[in-house]
PDB file of N, CA and C in Angstrom:
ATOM      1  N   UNK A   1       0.849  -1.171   0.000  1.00  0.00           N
ATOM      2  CA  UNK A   1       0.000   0.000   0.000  1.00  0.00           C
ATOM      3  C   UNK A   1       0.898   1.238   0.000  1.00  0.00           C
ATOM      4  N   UNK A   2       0.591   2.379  -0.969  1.00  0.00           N
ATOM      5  CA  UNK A   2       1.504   2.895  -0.929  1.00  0.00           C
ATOM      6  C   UNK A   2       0.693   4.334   0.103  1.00  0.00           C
ATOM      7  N   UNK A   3       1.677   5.239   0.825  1.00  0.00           N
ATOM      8  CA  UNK A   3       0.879   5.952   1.763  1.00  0.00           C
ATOM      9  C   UNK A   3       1.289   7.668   1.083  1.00  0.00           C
ATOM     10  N   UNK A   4       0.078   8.563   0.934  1.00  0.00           N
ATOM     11  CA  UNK A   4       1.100  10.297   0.386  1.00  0.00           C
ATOM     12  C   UNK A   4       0.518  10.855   1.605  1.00  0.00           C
ATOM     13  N   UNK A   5       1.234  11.357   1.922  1.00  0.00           N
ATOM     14  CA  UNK A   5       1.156  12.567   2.987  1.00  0.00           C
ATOM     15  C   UNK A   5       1.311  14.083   2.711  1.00  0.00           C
ATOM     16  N   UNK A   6       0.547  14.651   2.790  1.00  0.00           N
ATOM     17  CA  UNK A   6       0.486  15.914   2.691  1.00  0.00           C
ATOM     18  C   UNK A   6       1.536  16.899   3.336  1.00  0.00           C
ATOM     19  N   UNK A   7       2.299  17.772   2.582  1.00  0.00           N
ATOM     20  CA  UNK A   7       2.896  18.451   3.171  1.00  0.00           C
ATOM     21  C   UNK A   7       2.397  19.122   4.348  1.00  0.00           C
ATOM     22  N   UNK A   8       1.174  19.434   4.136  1.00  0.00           N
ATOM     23  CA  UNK A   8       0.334  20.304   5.919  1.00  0.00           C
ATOM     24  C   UNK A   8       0.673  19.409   6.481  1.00  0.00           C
ATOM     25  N   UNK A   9       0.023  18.484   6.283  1.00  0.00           N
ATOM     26  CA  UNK A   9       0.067  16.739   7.305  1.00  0.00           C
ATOM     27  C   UNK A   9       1.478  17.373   7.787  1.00  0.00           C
ATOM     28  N   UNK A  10       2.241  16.470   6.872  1.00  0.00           N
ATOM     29  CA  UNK A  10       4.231  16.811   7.816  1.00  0.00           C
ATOM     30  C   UNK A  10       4.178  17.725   9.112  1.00  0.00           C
ATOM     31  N   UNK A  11       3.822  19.083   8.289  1.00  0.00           N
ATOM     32  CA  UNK A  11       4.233  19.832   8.992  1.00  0.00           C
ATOM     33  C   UNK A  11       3.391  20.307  10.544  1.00  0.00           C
ATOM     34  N   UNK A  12       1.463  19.677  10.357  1.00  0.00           N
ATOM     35  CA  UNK A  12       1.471  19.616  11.853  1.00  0.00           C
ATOM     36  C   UNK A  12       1.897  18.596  12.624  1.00  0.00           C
ATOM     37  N   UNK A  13       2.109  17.511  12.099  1.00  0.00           N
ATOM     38  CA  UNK A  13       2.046  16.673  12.645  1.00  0.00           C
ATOM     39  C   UNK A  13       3.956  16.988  13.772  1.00  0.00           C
ATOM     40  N   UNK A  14       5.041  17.306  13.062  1.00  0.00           N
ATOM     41  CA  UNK A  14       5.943  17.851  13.318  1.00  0.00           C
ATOM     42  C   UNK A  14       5.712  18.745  14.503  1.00  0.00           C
ATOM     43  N   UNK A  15       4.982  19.355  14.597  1.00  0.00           N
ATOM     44  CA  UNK A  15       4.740  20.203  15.722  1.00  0.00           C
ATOM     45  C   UNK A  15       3.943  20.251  16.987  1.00  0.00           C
ATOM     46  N   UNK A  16       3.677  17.961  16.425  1.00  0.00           N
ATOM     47  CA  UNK A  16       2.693  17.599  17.799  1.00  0.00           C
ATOM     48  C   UNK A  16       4.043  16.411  18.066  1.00  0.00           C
ATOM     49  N   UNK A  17       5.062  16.419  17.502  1.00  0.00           N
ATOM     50  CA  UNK A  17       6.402  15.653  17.616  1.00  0.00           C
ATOM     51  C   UNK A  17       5.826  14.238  17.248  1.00  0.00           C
ATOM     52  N   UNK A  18       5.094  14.248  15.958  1.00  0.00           N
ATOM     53  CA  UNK A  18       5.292  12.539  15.515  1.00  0.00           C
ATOM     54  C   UNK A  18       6.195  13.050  14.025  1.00  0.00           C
ATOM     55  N   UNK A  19       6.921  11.525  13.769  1.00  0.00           N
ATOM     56  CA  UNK A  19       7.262  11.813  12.532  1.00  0.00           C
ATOM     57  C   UNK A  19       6.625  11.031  11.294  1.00  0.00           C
ATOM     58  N   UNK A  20       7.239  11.082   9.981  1.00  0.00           N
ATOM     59  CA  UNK A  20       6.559  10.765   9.036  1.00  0.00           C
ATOM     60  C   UNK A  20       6.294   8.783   9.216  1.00  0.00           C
ATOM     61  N   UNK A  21       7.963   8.793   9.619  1.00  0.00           N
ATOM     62  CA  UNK A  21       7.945   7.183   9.776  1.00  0.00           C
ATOM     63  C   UNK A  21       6.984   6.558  10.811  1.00  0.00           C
ATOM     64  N   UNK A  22       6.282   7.661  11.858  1.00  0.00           N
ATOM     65  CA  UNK A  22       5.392   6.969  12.981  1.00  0.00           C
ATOM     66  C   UNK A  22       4.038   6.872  12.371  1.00  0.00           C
ATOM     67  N   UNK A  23       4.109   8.109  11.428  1.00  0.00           N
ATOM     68  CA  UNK A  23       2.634   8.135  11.100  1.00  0.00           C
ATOM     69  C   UNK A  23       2.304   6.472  10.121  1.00  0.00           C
ATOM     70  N   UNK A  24       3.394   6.848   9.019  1.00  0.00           N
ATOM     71  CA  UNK A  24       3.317   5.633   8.427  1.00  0.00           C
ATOM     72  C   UNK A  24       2.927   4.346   9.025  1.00  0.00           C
ATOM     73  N   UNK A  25       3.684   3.548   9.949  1.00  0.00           N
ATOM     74  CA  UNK A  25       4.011   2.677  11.122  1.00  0.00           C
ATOM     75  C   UNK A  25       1.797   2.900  11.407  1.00  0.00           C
ATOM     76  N   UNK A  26       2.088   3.553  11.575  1.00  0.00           N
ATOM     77  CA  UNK A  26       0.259   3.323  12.555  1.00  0.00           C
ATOM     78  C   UNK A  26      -0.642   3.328  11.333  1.00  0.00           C
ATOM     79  N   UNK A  27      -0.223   3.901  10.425  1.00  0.00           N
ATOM     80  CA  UNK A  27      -1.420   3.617   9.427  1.00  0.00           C
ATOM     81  C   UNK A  27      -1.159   2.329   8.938  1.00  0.00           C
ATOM     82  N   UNK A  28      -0.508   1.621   8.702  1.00  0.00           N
ATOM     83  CA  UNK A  28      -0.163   0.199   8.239  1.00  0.00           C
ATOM     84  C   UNK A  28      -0.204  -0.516   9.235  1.00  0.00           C
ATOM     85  N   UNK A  29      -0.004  -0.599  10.261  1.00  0.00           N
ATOM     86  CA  UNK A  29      -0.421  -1.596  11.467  1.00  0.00           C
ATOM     87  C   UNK A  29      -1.155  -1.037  12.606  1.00  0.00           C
ATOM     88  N   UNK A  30      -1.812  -0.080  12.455  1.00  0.00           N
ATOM     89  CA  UNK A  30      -2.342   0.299  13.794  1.00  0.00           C
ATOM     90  C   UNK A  30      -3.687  -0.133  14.065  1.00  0.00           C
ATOM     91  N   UNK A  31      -4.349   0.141  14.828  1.00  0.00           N
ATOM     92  CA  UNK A  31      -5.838  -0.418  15.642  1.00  0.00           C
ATOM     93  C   UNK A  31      -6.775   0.551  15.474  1.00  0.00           C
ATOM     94  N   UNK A  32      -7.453   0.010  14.295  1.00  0.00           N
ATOM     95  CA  UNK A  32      -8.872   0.719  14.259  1.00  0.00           C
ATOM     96  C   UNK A  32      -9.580   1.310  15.375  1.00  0.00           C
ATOM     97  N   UNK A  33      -9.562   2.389  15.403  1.00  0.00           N
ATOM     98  CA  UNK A  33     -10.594   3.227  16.659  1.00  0.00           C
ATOM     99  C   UNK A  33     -11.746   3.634  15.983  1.00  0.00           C
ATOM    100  N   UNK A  34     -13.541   3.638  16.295  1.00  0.00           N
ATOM    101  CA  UNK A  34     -14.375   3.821  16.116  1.00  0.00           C
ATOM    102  C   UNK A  34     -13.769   6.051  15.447  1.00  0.00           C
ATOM    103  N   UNK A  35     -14.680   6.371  14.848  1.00  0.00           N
ATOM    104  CA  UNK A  35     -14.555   7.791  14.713  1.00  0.00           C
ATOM    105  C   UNK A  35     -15.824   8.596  14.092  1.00  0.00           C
ATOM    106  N   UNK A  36     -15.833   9.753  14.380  1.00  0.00           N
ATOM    107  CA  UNK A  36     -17.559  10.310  13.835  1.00  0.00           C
ATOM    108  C   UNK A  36     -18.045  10.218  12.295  1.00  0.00           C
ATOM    109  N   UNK A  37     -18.910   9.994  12.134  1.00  0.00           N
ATOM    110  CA  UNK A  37     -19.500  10.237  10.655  1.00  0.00           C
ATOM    111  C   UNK A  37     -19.092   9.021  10.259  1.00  0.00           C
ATOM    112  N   UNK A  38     -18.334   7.845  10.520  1.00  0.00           N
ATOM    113  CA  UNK A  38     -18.347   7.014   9.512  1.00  0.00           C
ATOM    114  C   UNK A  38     -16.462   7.080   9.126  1.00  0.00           C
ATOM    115  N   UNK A  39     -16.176   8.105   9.673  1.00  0.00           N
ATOM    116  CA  UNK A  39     -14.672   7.812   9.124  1.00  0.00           C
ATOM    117  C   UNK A  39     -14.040   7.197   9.745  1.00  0.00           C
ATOM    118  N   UNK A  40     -12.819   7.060   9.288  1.00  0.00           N
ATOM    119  CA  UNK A  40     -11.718   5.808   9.954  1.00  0.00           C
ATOM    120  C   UNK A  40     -10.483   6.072  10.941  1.00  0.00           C
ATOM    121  N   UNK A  41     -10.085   5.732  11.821  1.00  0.00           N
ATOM    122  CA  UNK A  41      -8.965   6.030  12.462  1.00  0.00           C
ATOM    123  C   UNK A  41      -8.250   4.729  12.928  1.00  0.00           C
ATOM    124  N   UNK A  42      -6.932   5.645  12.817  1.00  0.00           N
ATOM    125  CA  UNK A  42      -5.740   3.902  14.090  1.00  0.00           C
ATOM    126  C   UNK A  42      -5.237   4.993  14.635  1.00  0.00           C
ATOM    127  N   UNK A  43      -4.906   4.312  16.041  1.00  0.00           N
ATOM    128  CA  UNK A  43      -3.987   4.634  17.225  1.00  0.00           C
ATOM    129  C   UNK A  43      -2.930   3.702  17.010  1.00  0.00           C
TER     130      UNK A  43
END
């Protein structure tokens, strides 16, 4: 699966101190958490 990240993405995410490789890491193996409307999340 290939993953694009948005440059905004990078850059808040940078300023909540995750990096690109963590984000990656949790979207490819992380644990579905319930989320509003129908959308999707991992922790």
């Amino acid at each position: 699966m290939e993953i694009s990240i948005e440059p905004h993405t990078l850059e808040r995410a940078g300023e909540r101190g995750a990096s690109k490789d963590e984000i990656v890491e949790t979207l490819s193996s992380g644990t579905d958490i319930p989320e509003k409307k129908g959308r999707k999340a991992k922790a």
